[in-house]
C-alpha atoms as a PDB file:
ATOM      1  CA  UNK A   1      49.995   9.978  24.455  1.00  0.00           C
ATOM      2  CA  UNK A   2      48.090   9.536  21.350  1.00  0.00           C
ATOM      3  CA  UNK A   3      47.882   5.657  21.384  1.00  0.00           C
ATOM      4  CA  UNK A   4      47.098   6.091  24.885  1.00  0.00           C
ATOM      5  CA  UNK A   5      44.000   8.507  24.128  1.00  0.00           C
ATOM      6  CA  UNK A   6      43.132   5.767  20.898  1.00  0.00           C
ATOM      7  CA  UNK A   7      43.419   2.566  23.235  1.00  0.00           C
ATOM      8  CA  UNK A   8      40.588   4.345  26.170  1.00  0.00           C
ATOM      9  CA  UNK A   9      38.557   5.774  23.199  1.00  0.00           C
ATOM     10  CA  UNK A  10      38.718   1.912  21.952  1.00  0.00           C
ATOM     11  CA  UNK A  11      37.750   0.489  25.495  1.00  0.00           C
ATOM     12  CA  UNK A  12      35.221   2.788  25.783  1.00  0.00           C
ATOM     13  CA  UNK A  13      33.307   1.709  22.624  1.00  0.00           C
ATOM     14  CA  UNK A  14      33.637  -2.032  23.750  1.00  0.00           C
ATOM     15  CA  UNK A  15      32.073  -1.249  27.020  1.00  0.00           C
ATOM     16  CA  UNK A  16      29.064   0.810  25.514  1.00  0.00           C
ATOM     17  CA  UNK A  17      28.370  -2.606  22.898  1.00  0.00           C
ATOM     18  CA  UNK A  18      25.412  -4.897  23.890  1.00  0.00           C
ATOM     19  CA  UNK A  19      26.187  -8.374  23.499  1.00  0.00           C
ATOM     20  CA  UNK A  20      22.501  -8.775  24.083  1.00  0.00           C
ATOM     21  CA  UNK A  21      21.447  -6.075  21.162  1.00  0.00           C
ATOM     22  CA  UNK A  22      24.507  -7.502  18.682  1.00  0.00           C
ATOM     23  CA  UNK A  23      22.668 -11.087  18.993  1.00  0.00           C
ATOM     24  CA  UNK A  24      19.115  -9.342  18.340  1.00  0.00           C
ATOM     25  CA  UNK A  25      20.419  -7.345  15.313  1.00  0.00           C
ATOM     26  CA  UNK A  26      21.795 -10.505  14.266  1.00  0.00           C
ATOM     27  CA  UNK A  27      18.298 -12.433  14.416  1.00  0.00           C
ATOM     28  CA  UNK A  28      16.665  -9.697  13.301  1.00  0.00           C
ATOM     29  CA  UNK A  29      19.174  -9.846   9.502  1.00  0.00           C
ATOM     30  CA  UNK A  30      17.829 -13.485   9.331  1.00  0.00           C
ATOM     31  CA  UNK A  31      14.848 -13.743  10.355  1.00  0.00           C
ATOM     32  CA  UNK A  32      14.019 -14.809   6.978  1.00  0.00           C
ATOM     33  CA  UNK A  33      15.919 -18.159   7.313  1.00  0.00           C
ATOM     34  CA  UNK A  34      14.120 -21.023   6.980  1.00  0.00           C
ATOM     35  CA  UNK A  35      11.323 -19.008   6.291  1.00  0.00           C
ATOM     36  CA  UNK A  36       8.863 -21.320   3.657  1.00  0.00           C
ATOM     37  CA  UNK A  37       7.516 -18.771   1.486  1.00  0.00           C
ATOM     38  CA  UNK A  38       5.571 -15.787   4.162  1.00  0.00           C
ATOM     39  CA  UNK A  39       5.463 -17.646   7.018  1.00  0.00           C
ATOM     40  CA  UNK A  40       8.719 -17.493   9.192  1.00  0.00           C
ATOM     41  CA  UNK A  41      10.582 -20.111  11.753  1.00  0.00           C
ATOM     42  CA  UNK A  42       8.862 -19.233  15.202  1.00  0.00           C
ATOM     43  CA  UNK A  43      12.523 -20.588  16.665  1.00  0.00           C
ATOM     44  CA  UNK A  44      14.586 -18.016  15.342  1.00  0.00           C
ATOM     45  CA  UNK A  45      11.942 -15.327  15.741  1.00  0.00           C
ATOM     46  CA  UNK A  46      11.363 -16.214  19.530  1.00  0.00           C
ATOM     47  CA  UNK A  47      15.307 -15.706  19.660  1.00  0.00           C
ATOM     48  CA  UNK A  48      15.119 -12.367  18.197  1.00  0.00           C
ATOM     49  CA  UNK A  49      12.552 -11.253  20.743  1.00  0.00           C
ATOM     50  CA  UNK A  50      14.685 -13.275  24.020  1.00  0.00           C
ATOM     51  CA  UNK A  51      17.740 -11.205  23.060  1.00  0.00           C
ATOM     52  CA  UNK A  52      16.017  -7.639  22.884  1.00  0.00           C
ATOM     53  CA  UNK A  53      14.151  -8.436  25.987  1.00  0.00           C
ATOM     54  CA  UNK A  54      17.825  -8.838  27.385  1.00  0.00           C
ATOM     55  CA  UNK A  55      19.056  -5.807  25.654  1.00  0.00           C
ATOM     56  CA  UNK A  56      16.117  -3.400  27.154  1.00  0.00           C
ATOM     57  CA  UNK A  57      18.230  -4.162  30.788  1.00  0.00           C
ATOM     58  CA  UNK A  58      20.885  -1.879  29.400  1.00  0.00           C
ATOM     59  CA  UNK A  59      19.894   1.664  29.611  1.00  0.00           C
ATOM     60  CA  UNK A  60      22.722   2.358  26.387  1.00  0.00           C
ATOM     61  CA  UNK A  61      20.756   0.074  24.197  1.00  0.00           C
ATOM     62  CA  UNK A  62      17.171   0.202  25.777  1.00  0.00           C
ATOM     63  CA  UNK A  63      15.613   2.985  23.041  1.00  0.00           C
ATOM     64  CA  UNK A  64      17.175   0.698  20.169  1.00  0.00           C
ATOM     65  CA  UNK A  65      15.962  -2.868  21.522  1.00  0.00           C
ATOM     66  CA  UNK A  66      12.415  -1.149  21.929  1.00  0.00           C
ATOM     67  CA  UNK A  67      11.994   0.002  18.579  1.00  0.00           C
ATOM     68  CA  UNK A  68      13.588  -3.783  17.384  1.00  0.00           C
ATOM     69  CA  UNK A  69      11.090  -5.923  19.671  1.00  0.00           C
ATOM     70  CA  UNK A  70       7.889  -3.727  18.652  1.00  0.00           C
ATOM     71  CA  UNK A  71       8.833  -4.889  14.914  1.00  0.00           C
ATOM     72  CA  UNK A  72       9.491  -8.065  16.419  1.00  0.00           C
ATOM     73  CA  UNK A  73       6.367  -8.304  18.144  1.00  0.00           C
ATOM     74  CA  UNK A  74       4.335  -7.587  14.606  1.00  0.00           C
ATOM     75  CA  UNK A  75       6.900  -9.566  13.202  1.00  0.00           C
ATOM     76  CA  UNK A  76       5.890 -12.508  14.820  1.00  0.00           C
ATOM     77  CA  UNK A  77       2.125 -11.869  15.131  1.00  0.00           C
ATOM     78  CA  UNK A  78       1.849 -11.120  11.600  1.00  0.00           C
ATOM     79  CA  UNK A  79       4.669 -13.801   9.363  1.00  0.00           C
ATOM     80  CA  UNK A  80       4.645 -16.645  12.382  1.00  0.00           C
ATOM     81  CA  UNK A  81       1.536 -17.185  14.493  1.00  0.00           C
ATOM     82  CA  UNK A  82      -1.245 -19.030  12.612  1.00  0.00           C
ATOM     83  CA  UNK A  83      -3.669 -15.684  11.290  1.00  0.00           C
ATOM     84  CA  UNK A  84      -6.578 -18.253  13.168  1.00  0.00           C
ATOM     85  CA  UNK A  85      -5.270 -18.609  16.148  1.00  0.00           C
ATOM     86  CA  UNK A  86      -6.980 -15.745  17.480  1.00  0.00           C
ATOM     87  CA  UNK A  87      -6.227 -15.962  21.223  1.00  0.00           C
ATOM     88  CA  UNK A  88      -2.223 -16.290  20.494  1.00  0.00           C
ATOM     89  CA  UNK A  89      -2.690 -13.102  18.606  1.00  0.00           C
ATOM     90  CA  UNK A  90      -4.219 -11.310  21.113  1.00  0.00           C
ATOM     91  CA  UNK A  91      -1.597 -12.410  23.419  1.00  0.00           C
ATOM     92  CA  UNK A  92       0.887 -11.296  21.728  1.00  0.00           C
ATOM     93  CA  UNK A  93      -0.652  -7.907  20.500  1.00  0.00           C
ATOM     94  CA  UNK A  94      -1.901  -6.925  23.948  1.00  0.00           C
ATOM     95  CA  UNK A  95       1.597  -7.929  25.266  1.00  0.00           C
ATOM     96  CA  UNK A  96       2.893  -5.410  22.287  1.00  0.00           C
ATOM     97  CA  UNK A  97       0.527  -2.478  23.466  1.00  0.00           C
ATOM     98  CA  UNK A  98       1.851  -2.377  27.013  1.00  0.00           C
ATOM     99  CA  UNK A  99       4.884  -2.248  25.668  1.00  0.00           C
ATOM    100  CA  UNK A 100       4.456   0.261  23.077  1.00  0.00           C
ATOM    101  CA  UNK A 101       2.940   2.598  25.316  1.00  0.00           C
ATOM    102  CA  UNK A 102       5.536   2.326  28.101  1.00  0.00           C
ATOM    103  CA  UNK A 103       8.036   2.939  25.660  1.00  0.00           C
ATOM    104  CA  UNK A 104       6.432   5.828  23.558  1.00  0.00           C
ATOM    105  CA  UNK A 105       5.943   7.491  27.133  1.00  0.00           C
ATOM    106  CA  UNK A 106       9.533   6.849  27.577  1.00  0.00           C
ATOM    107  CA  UNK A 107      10.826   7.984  24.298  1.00  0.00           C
ATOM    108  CA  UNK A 108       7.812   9.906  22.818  1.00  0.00           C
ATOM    109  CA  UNK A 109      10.565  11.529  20.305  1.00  0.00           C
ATOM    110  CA  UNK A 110      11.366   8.392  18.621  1.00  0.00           C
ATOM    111  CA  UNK A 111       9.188   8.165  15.389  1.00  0.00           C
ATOM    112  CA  UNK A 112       9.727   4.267  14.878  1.00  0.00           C
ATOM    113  CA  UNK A 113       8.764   3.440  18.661  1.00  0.00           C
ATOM    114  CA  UNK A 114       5.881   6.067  17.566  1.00  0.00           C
ATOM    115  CA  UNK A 115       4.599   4.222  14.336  1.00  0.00           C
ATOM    116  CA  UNK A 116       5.224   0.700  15.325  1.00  0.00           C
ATOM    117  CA  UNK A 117       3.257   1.379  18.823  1.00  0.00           C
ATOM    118  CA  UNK A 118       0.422   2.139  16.413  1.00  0.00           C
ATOM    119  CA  UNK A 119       0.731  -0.371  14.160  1.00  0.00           C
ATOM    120  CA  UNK A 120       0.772  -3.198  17.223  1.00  0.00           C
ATOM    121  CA  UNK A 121      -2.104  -0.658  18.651  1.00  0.00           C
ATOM    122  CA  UNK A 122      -4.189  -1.678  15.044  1.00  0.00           C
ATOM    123  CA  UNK A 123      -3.316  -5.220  15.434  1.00  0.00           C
ATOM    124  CA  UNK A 124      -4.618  -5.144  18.645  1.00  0.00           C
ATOM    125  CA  UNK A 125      -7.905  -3.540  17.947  1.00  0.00           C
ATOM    126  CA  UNK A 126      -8.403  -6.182  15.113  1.00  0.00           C
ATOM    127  CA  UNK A 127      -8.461  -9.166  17.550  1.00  0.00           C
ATOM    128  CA  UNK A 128     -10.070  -7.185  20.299  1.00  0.00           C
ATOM    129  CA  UNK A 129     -12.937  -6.311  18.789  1.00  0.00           C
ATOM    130  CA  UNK A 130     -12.824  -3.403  15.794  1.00  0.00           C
ATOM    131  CA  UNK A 131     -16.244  -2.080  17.199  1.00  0.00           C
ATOM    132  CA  UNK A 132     -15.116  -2.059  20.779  1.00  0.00           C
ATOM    133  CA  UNK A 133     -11.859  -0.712  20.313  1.00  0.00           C
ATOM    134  CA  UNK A 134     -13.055   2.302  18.106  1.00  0.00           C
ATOM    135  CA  UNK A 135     -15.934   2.686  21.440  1.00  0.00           C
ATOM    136  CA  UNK A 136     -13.186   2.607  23.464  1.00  0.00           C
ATOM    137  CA  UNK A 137     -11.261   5.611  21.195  1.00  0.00           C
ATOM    138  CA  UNK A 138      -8.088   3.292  20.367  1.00  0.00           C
ATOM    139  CA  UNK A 139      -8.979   4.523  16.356  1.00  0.00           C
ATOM    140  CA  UNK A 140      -8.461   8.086  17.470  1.00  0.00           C
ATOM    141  CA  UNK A 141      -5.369   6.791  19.040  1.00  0.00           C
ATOM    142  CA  UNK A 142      -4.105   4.969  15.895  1.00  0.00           C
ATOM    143  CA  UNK A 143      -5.012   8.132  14.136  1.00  0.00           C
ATOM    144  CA  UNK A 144      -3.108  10.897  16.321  1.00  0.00           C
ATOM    145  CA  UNK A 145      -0.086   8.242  16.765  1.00  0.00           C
ATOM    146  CA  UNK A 146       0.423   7.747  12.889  1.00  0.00           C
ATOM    147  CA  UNK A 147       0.246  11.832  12.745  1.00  0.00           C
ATOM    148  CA  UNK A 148       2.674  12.836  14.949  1.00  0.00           C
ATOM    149  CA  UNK A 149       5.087  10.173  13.332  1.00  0.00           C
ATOM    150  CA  UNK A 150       4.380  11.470  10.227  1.00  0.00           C
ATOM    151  CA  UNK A 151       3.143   7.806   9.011  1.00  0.00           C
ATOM    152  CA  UNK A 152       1.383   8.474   6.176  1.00  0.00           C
ATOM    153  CA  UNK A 153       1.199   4.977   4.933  1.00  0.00           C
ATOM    154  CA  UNK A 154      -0.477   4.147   8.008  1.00  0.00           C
ATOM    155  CA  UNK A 155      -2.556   7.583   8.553  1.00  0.00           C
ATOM    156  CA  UNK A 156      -3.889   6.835   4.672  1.00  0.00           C
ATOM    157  CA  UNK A 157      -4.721   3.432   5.948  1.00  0.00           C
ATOM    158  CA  UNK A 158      -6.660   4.509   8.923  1.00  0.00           C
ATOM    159  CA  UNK A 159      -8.978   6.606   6.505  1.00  0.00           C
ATOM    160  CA  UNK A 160      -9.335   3.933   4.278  1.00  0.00           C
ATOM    161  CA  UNK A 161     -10.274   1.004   6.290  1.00  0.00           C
ATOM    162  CA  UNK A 162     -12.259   2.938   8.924  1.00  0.00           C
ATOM    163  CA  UNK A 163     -16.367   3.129   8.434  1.00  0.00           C
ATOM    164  CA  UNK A 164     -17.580   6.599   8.726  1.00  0.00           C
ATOM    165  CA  UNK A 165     -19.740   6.264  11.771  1.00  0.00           C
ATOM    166  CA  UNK A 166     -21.797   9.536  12.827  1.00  0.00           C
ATOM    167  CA  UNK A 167     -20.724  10.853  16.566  1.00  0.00           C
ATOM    168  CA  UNK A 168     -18.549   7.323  17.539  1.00  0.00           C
ATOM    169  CA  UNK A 169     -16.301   7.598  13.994  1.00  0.00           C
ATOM    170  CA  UNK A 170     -16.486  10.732  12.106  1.00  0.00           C
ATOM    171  CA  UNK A 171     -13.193  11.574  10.699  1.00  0.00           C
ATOM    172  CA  UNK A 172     -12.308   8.658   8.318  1.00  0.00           C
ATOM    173  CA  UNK A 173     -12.447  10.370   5.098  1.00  0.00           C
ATOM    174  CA  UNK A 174     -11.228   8.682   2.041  1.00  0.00           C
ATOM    175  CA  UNK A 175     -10.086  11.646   0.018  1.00  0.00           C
ATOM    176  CA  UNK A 176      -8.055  12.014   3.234  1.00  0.00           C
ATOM    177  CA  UNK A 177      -6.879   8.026   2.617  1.00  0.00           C
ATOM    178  CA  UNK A 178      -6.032   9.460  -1.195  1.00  0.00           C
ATOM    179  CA  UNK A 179      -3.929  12.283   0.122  1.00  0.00           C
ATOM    180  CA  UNK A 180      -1.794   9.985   2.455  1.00  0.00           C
ATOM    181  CA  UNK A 181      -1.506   6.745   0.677  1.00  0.00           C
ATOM    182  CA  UNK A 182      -0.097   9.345  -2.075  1.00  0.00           C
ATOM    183  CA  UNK A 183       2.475  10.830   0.219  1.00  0.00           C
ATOM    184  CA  UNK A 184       3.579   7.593   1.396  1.00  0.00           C
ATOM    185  CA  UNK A 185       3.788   6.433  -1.664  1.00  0.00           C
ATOM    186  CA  UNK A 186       6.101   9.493  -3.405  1.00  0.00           C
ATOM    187  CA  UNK A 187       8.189   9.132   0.079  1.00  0.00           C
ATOM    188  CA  UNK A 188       9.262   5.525  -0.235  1.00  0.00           C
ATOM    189  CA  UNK A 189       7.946   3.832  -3.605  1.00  0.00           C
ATOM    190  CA  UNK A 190       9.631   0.849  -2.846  1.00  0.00           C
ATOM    191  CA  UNK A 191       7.352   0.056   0.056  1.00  0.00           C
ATOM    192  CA  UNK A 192       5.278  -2.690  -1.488  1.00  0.00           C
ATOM    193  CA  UNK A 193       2.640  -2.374   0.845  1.00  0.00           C
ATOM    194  CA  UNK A 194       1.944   1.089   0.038  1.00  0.00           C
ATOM    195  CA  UNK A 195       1.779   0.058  -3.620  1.00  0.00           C
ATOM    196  CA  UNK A 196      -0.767  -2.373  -2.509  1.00  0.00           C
ATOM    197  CA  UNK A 197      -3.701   0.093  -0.358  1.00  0.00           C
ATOM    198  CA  UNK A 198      -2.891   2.591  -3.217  1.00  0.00           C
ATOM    199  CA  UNK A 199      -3.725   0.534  -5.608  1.00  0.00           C
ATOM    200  CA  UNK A 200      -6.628  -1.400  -4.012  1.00  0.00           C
ATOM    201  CA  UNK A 201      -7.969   2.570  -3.223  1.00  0.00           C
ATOM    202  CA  UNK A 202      -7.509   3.517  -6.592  1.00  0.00           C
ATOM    203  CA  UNK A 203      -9.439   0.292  -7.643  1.00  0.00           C
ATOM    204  CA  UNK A 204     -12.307   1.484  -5.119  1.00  0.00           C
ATOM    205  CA  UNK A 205     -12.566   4.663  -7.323  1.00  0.00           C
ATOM    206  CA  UNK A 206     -12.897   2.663 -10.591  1.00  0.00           C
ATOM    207  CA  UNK A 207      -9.598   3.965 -11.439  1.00  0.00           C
ATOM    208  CA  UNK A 208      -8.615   0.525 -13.113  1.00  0.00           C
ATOM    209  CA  UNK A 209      -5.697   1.539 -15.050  1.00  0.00           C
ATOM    210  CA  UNK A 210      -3.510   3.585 -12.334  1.00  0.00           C
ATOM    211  CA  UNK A 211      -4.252   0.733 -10.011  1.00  0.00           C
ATOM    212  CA  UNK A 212      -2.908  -1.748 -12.452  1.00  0.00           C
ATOM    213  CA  UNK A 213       0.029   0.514 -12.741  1.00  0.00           C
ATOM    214  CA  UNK A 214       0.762   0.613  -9.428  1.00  0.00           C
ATOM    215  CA  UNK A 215       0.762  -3.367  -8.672  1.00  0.00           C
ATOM    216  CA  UNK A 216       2.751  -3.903 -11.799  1.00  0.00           C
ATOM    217  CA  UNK A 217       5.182  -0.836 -11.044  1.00  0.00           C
ATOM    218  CA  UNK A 218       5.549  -2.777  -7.281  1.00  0.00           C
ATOM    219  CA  UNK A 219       5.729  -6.097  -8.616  1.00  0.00           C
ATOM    220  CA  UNK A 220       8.444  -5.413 -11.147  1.00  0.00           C
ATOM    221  CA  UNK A 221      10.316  -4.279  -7.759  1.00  0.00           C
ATOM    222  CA  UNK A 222      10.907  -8.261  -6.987  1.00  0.00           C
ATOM    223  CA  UNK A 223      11.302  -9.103  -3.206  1.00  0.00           C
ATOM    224  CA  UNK A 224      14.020  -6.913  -0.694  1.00  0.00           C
ATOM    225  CA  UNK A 225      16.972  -8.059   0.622  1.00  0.00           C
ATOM    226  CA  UNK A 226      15.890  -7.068   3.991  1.00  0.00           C
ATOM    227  CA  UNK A 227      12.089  -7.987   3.546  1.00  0.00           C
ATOM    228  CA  UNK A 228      12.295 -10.889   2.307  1.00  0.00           C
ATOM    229  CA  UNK A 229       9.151 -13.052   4.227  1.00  0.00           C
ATOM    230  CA  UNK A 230       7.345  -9.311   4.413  1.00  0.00           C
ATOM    231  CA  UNK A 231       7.488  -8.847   0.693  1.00  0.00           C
ATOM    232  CA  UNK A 232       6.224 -12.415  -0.213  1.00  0.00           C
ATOM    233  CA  UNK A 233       3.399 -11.554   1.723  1.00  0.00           C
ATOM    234  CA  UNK A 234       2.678  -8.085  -0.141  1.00  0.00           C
ATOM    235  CA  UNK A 235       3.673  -9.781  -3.539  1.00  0.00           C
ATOM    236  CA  UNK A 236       1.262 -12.798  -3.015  1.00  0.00           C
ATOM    237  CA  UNK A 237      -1.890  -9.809  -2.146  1.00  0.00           C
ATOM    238  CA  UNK A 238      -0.717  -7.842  -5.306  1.00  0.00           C
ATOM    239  CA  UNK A 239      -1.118 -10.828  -7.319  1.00  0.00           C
ATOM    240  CA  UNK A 240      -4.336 -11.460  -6.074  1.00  0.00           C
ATOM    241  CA  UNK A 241      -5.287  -7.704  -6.729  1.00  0.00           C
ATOM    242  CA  UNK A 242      -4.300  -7.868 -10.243  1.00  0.00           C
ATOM    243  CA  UNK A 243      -6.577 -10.424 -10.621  1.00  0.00           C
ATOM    244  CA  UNK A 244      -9.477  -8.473  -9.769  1.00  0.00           C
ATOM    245  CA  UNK A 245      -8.261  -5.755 -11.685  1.00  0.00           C
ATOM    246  CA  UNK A 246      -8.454  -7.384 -14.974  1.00  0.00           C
ATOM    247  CA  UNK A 247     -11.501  -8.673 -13.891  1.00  0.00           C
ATOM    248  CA  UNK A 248     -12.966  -5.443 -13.636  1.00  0.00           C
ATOM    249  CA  UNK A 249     -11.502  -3.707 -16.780  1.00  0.00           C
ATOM    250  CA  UNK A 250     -13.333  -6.581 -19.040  1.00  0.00           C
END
């Protein structure tokens, strides 16, 4: 009776896999291959994305393949397509914001859809038009998505990057930037990115020392396993940052 019981308990976890999600997961470990230095190989992103496309089909893995293809998406848009090619970007990124909102209305509990919807949202706005996108209250958006999924790395960066405008823009505040950037920063130090706005706030504030700190503390770190294109990218605009650092503090 018991091998019985084992065998259907067996079958049933075959028939909830996803071949579809399996092959995307797979892509998604290497999309690093053939990478040369930040800038990945479009082929084996574009297979990434075709798999999770496949995957959303399945209602078992749908939630999963969302949260995979909105990385994807900003994977793609951010390590693949040419940072020039402005209209392929804002294919891709308005592609990304349909998506993201269709699937943060579908799963609105799911933090990652939550923060990666805004992140693709930013994207977005970027090739949009900053201006018309902040007009058109897709900052406030960014803002209230980042807060309710507790995103402080990209809450901090909203304050930070956004112009105090009087009526149209009149939250950013960039003691508000300090207080998240700080937060995401004691939550996962190993985020190099985090390192980075920290440390390019921190040189905004004349505080030349802690920023130099914090892009030596993050480039001692080396590269992750599993961000390896991503963290050539951060490690190439920490370098750059040091630079004008030093150049500062003579």
């Amino acid at each position: 009776m018991f091998r019985i019981l084992l065998f259907l308990l067996l079958l049933g976890s075959i028939s909830f896999a996803n071949k579809d999600l399996d092959e995307g997961e797979y892509w998604f470990k290497n999309r690093a291959r053939n990478s040369k230095n930040d800038h990945a190989d479009s082929l084996i992103v574009e297979k990434m994305i075709d798999a999770y496309k496949r995957a959303l089909k399945d209602s078992a893995a749908e939630e999963k393949a969302a949260e995979r293809l909105l990385y994807a998406y900003y994977f793609k848009g951010c390590y693949v397509i040419d940072y020039h090619n402005h209209e392929a970007r804002l294919k891709l990124f308005d592609e990304s914001k349909s998506f993201g909102e269709a699937m943060h209305a579908k799963f609105p509990n799911n933090t990652e859809i939550t923060s990666l919807y805004a992140q693709n949202l930013s994207l977005w706005s970027s090739e949009y038009g900053p201006l018309q996108a902040v007009k058109e209250g897709v900052a406030r958006k960014i803002r209230d998505l980042s807060t309710e999924a507790k995103n402080w790395q990209f809450l901090g960066r909203a304050h930070q990057l956004l112009p105090y405008i009087p009526i149209l823009l009149n939250w950013p505040d960039k003691d508000l930037a300090d207080k998240f950037l700080t937060l995401a920063h004691k939550k996962d130090p190993a985020d190099l990115n985090t390192s980075l706005f920290l440390a390019e706030l921190r040189l905004d504030q004349n505080r030349y020392e802690e920023a130099l700190k914090l892009v030596e503390d993050a480039l001692s770190r080396g590269v992750r396993s599993n961000y390896t294109v991503e963290d050539k990218r951060s490690r190439w605009k920490l370098k750059d940052l040091k630079k004008r650092i030093r150049e500062k503090m003579q």
